[in-house]
N, C-alpha and C. Protein backbone atom coordinates (compact mmCIF):
# COMPACT_ATOMS: atom_id res chain seq x y z
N UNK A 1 -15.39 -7.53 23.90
CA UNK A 1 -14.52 -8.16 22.92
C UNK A 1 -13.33 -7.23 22.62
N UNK A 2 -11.89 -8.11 22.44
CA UNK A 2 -10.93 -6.94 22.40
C UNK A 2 -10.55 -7.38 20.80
N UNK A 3 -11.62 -6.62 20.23
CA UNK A 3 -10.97 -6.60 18.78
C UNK A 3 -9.16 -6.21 18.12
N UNK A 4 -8.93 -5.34 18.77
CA UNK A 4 -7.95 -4.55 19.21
C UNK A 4 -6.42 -5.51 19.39
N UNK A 5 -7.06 -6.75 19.60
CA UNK A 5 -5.63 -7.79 19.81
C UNK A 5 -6.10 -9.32 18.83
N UNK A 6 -4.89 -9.44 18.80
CA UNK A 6 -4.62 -10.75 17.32
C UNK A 6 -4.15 -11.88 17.83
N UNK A 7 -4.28 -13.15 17.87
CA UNK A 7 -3.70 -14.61 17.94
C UNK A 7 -3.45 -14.58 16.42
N UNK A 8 -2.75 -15.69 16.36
CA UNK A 8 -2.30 -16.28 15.35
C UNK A 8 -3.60 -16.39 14.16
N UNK A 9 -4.61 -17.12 14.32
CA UNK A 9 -6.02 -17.27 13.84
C UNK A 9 -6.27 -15.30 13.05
N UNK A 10 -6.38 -14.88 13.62
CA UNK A 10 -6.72 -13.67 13.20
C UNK A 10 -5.88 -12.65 12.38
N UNK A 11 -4.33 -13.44 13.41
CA UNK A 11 -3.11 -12.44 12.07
C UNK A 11 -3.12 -13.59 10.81
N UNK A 12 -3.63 -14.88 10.74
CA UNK A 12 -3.68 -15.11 9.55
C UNK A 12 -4.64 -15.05 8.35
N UNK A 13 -5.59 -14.47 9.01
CA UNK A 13 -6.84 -14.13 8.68
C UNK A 13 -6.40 -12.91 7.75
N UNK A 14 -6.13 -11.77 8.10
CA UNK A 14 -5.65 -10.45 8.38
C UNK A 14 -4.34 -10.78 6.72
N UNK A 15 -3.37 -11.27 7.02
CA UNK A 15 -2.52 -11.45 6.21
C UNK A 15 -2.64 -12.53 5.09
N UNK A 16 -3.96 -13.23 5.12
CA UNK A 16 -4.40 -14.03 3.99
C UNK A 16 -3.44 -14.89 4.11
N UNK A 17 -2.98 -15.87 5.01
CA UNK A 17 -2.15 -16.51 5.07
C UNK A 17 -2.79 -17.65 6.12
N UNK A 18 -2.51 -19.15 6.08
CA UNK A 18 -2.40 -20.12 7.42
C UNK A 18 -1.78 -19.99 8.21
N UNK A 19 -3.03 -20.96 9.25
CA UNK A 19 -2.26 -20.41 10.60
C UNK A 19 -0.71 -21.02 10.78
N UNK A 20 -0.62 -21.87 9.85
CA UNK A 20 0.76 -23.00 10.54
C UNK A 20 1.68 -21.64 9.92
N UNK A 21 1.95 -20.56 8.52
CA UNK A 21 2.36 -19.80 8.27
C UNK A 21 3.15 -18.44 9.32
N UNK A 22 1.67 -18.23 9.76
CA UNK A 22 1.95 -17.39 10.82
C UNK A 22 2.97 -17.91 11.96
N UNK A 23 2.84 -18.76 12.33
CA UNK A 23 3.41 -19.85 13.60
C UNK A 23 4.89 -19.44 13.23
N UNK A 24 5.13 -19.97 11.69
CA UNK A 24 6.14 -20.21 11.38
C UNK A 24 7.06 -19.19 11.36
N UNK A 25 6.24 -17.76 11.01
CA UNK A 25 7.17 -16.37 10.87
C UNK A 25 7.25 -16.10 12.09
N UNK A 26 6.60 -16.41 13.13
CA UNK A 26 6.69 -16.07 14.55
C UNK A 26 8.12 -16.23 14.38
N UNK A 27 8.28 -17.69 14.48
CA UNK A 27 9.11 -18.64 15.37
C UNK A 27 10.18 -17.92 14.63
N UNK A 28 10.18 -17.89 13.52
CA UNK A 28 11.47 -16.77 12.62
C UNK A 28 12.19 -15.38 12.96
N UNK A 29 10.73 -15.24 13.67
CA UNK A 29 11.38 -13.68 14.30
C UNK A 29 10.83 -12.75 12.82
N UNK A 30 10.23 -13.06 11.91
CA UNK A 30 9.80 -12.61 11.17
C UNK A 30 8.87 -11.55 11.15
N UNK A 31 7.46 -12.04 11.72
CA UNK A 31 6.16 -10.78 12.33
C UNK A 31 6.92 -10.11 13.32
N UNK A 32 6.08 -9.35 13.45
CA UNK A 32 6.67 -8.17 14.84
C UNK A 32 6.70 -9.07 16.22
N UNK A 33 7.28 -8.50 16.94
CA UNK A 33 7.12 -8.84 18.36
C UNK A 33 5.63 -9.35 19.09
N UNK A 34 5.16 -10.41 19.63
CA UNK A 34 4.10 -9.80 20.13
C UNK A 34 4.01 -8.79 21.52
N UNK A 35 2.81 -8.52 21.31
CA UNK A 35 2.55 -7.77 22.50
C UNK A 35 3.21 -8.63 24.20
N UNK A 36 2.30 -10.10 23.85
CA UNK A 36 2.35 -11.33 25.09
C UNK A 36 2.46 -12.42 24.76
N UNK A 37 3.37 -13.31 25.22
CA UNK A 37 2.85 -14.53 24.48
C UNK A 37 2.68 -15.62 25.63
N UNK A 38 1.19 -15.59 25.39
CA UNK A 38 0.29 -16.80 26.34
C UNK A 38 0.85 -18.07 26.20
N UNK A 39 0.05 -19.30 26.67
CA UNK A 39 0.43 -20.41 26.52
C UNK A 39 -0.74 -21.11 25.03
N UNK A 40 -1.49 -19.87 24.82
CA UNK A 40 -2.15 -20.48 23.28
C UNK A 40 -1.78 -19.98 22.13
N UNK A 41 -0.40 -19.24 22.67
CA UNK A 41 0.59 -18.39 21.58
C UNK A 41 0.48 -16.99 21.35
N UNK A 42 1.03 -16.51 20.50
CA UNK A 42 1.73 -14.89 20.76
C UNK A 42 0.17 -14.09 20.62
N UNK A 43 0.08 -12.92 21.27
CA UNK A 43 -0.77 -11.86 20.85
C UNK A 43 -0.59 -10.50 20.70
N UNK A 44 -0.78 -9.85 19.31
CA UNK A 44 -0.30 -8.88 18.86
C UNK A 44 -1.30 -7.81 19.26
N UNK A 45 -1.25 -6.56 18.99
CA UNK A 45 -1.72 -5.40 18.38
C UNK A 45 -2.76 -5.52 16.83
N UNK A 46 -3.39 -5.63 16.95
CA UNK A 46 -4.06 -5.34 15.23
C UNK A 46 -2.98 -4.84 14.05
N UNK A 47 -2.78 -3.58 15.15
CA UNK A 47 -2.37 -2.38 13.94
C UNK A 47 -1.23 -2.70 13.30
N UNK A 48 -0.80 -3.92 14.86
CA UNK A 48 0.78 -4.30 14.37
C UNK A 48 0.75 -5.64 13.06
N UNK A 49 -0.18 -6.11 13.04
CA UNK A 49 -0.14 -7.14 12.09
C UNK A 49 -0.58 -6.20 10.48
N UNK A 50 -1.43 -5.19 10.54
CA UNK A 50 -1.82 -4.18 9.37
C UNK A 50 -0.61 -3.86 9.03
N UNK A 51 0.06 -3.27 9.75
CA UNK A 51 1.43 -2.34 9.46
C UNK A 51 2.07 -3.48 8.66
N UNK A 52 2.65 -4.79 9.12
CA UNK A 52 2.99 -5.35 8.61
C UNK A 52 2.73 -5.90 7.31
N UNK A 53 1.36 -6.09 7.44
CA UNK A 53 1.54 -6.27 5.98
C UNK A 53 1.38 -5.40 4.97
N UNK A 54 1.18 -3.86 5.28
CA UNK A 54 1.44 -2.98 4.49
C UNK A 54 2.47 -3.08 4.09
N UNK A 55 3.65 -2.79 5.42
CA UNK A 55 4.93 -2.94 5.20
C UNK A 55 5.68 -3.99 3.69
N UNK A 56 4.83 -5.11 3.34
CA UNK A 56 5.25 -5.95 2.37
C UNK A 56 4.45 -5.59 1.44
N UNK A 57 3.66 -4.66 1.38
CA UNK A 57 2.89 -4.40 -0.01
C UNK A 57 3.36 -3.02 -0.58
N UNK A 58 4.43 -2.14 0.58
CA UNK A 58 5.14 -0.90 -0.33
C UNK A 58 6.63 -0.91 0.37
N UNK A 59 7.38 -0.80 -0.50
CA UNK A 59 8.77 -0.86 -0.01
C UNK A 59 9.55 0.28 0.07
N UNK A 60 9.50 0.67 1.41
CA UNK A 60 9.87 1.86 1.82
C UNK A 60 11.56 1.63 2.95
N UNK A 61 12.51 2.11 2.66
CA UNK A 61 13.67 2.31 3.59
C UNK A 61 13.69 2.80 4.26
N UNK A 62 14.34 2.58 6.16
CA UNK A 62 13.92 3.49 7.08
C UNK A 62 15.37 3.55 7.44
N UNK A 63 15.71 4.84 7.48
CA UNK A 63 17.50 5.28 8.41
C UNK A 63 17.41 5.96 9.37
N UNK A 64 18.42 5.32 10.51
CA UNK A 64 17.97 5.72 11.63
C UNK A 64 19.89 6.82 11.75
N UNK A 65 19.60 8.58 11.98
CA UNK A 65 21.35 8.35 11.61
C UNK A 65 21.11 9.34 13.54
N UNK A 66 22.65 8.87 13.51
CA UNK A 66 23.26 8.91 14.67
C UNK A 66 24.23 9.95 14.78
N UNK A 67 24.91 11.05 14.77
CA UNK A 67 25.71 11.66 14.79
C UNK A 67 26.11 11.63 13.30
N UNK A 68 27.52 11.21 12.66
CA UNK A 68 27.65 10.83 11.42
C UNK A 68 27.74 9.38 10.74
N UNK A 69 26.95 8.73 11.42
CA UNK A 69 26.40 7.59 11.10
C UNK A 69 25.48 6.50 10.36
N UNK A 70 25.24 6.66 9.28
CA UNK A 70 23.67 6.04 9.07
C UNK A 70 23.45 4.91 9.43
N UNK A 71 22.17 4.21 10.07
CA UNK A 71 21.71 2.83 10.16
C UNK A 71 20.89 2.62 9.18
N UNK A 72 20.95 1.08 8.37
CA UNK A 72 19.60 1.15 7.94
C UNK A 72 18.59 0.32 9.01
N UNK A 73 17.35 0.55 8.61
CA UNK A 73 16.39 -0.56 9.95
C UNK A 73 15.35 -0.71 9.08
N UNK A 74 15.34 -2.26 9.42
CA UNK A 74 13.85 -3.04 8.74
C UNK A 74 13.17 -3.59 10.15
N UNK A 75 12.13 -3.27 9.97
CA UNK A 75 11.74 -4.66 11.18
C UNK A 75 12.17 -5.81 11.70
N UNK A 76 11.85 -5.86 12.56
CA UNK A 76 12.58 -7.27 13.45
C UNK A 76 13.72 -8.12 13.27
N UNK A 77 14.58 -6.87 12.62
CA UNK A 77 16.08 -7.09 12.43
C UNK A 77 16.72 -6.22 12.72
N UNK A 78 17.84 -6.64 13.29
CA UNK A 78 18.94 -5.49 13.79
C UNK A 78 19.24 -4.42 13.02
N UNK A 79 20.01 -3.29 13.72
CA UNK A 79 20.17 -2.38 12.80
C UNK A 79 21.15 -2.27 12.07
N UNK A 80 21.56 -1.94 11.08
CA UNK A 80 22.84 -2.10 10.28
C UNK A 80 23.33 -0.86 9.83
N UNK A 81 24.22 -0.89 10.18
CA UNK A 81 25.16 0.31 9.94
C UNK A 81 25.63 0.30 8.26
N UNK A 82 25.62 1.32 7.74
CA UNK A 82 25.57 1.91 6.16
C UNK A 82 27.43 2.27 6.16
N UNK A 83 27.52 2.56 5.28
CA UNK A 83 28.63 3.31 4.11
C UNK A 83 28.27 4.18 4.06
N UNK A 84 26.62 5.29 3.65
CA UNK A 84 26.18 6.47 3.11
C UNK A 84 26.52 7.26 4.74
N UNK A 85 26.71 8.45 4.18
CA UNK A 85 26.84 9.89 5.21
C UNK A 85 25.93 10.33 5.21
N UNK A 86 25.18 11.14 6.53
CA UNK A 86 23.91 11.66 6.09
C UNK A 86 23.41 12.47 5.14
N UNK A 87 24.97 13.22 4.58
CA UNK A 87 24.29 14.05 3.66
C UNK A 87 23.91 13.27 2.12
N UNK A 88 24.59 12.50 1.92
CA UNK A 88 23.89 11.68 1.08
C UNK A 88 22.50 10.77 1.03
N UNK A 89 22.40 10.63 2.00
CA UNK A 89 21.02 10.13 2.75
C UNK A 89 20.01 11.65 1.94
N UNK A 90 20.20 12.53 2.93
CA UNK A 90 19.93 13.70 2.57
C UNK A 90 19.39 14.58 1.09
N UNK A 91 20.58 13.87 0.65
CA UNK A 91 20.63 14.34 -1.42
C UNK A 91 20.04 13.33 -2.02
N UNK A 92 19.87 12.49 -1.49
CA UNK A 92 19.43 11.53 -2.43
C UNK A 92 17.79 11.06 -2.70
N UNK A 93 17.29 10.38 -3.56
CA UNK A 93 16.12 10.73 -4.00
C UNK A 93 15.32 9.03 -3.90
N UNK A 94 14.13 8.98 -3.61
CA UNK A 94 13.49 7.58 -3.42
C UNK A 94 12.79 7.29 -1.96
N UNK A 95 12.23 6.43 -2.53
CA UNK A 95 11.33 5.78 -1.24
C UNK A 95 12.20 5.66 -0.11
N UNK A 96 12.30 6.64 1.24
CA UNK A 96 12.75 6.46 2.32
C UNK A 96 12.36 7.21 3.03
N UNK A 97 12.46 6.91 4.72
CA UNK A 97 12.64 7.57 5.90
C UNK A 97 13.24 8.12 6.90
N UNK A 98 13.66 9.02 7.51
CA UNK A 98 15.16 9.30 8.34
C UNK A 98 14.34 9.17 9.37
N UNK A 99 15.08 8.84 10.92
CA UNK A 99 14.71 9.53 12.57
C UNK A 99 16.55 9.55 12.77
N UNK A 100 16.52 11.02 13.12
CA UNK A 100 17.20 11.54 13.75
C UNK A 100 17.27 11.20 15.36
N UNK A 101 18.61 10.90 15.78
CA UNK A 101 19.01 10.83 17.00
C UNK A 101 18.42 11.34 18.14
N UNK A 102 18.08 12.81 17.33
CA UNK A 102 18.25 13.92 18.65
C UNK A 102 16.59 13.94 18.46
N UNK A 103 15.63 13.72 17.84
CA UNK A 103 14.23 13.10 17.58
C UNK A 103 13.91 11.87 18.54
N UNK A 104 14.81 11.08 18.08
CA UNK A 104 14.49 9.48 19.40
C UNK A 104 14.70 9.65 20.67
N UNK A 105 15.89 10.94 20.95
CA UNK A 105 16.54 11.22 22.33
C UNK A 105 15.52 12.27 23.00
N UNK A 106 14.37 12.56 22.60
CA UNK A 106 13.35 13.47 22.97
C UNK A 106 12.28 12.78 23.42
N UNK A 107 12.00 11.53 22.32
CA UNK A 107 10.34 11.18 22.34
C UNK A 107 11.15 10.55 23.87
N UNK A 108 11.63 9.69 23.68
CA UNK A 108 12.26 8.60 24.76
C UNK A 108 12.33 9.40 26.63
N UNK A 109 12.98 10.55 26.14
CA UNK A 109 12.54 11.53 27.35
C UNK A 109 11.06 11.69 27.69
N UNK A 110 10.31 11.79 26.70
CA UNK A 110 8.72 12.33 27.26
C UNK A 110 8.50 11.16 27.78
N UNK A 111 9.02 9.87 27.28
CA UNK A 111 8.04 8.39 28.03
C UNK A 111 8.49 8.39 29.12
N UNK A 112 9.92 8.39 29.16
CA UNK A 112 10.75 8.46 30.74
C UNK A 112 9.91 9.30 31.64
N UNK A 113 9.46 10.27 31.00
CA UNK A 113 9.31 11.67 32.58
C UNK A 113 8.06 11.40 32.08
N UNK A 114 7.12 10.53 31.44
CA UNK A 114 5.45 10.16 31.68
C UNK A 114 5.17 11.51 31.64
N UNK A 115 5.85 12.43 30.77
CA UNK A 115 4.87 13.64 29.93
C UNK A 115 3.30 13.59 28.85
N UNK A 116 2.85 14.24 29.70
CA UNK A 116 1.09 13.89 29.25
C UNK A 116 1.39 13.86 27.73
N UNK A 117 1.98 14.83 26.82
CA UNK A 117 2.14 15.16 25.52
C UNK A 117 2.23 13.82 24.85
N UNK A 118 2.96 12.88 25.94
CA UNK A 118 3.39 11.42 24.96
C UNK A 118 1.84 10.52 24.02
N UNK A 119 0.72 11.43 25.03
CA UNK A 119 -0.52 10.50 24.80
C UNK A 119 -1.16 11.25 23.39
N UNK A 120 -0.39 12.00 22.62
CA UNK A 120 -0.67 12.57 21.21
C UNK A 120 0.07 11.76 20.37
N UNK A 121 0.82 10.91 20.72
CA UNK A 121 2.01 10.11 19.76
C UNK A 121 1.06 8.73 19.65
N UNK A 122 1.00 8.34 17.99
CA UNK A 122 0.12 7.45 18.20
C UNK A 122 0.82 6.11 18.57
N UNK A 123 0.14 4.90 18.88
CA UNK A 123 0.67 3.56 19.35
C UNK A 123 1.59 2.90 17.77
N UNK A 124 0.73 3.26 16.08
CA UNK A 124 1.40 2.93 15.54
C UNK A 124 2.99 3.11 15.38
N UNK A 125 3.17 4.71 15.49
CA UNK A 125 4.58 4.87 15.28
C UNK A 125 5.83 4.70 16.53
N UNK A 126 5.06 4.83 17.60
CA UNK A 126 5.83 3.90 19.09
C UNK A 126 6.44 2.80 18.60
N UNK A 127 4.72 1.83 18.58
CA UNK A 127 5.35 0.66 17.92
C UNK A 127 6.20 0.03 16.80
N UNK A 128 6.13 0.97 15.67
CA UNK A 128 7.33 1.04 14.51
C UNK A 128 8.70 1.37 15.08
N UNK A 129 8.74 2.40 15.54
CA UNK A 129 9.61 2.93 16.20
C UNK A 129 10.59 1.11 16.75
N UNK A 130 9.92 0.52 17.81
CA UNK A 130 9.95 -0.55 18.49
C UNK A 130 10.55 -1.49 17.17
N UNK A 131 9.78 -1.99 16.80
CA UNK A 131 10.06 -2.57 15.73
C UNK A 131 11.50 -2.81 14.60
N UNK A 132 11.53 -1.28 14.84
CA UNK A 132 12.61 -0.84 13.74
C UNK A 132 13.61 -1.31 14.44
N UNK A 133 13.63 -1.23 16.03
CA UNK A 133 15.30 -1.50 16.51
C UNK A 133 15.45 0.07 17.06
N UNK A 134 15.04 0.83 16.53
CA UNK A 134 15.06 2.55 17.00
C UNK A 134 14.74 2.72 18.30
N UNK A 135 13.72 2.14 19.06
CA UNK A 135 13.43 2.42 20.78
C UNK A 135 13.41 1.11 21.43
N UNK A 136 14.54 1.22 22.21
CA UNK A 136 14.44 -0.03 22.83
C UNK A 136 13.04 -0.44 23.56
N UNK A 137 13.01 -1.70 23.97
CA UNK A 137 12.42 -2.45 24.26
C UNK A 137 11.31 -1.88 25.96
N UNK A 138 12.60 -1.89 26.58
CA UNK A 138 12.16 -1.23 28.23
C UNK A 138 11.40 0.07 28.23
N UNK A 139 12.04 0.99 27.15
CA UNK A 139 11.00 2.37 26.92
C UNK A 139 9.81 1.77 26.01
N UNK A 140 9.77 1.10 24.81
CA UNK A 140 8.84 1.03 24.49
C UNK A 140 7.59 0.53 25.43
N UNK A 141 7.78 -0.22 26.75
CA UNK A 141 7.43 -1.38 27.67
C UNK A 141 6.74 -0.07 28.71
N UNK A 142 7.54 0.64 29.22
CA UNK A 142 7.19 1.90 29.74
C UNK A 142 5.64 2.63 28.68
N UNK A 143 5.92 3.07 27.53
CA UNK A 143 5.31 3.70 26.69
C UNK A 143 3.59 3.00 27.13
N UNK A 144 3.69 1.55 27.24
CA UNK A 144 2.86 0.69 26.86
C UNK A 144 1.96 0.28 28.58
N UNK A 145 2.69 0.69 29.43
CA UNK A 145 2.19 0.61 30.21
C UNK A 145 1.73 1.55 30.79
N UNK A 146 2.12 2.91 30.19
CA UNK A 146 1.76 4.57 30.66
C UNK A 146 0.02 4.67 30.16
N UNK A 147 -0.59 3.70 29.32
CA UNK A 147 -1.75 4.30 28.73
C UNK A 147 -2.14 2.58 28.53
N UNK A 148 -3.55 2.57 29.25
CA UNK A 148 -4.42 1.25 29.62
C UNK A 148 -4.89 0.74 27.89
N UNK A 149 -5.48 -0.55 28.09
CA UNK A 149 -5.66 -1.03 27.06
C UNK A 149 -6.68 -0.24 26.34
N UNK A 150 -7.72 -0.24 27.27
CA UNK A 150 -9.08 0.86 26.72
C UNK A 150 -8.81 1.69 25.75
N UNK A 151 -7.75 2.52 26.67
CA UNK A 151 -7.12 4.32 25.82
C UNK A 151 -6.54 4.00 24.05
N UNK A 152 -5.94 2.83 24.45
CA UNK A 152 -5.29 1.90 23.05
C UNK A 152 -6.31 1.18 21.82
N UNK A 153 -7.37 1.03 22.49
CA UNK A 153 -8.53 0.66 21.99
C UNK A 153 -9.05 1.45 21.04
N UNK A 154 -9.80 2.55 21.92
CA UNK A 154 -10.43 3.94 21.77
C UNK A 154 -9.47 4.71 20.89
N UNK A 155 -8.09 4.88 20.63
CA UNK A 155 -7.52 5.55 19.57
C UNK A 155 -6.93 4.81 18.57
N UNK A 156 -7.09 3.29 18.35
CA UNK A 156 -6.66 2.36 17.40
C UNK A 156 -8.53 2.29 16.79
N UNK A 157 -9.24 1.92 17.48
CA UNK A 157 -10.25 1.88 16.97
C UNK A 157 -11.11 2.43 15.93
């Protein structure tokens, strides 16, 4: 049994919500990405439907800054470019998160060159990462295919 992966039935289970609900945030672009989507509809990650709805039970800001740039990034929405400078980012006080450029321009190298080290990075923050708009799609896709479902199992589990 692959506990480990979600249909619709189970992320609505999971999020105390119906299934026609779930369907519906799919189709919105709302939930995360799925992992696949079959012909009996999308299938996620567990962790990715948990995250999520953590994600709506504490409200936390994530900035992604770029040189002198800030983005802000929510899930499964583009990234949006700010007004704030990092050092204000920086000085300032409250629920938030930074990833630095030169942070994303590293992990993204270890997946590229399939550095063993990548298999200490857990699947949640890959997948946030993913999520956020922060690692594209093709590396995250790489990431995901470097380490079998089992291995994903066995350390989500």
């Amino acid at each position: 049994m692959m506990e480990f992966l979600v249909g619709v039935k189970e992320a609505a289970e999971i999020l105390g919500w119906d299934r026609r609900k779930v369907s519906t945030y799919h189709l919105r672009g709302v939930l995360p990405k799925p992992v696949v989507t079959l012909s009996s509809g999308p299938i996620w990650f567990r962790k990715q439907i948990e995250r999520y709805k953590a994600s709506k039970e504490i409200s936390i800001t994530t900035y992604y800054i770029e040189d002198e740039i800030v983005y802000e990034c929510k899930q499964n929405h583009p990234i949006k470019e700010t007004s704030y400078s990092p050092d204000e980012i920086k000085d300032s006080s409250g629920k938030y998160s930074v990833y630095l450029k030169k942070d994303i321009e590293q992990l993204k190298n270890a997946i590229l060159e399939k550095n063993p080290l990548i298999q200490f990075f857990s699947f949640e923050s890959i997948s946030f990462l993913h999520e956020l708009g922060i690692l594209e799609t093709d590396v995250f896709g790489m990431y995901t295919q470097q380490y079998s479902f089992t291995n994903m199992e066995t350390r989500n589990g």
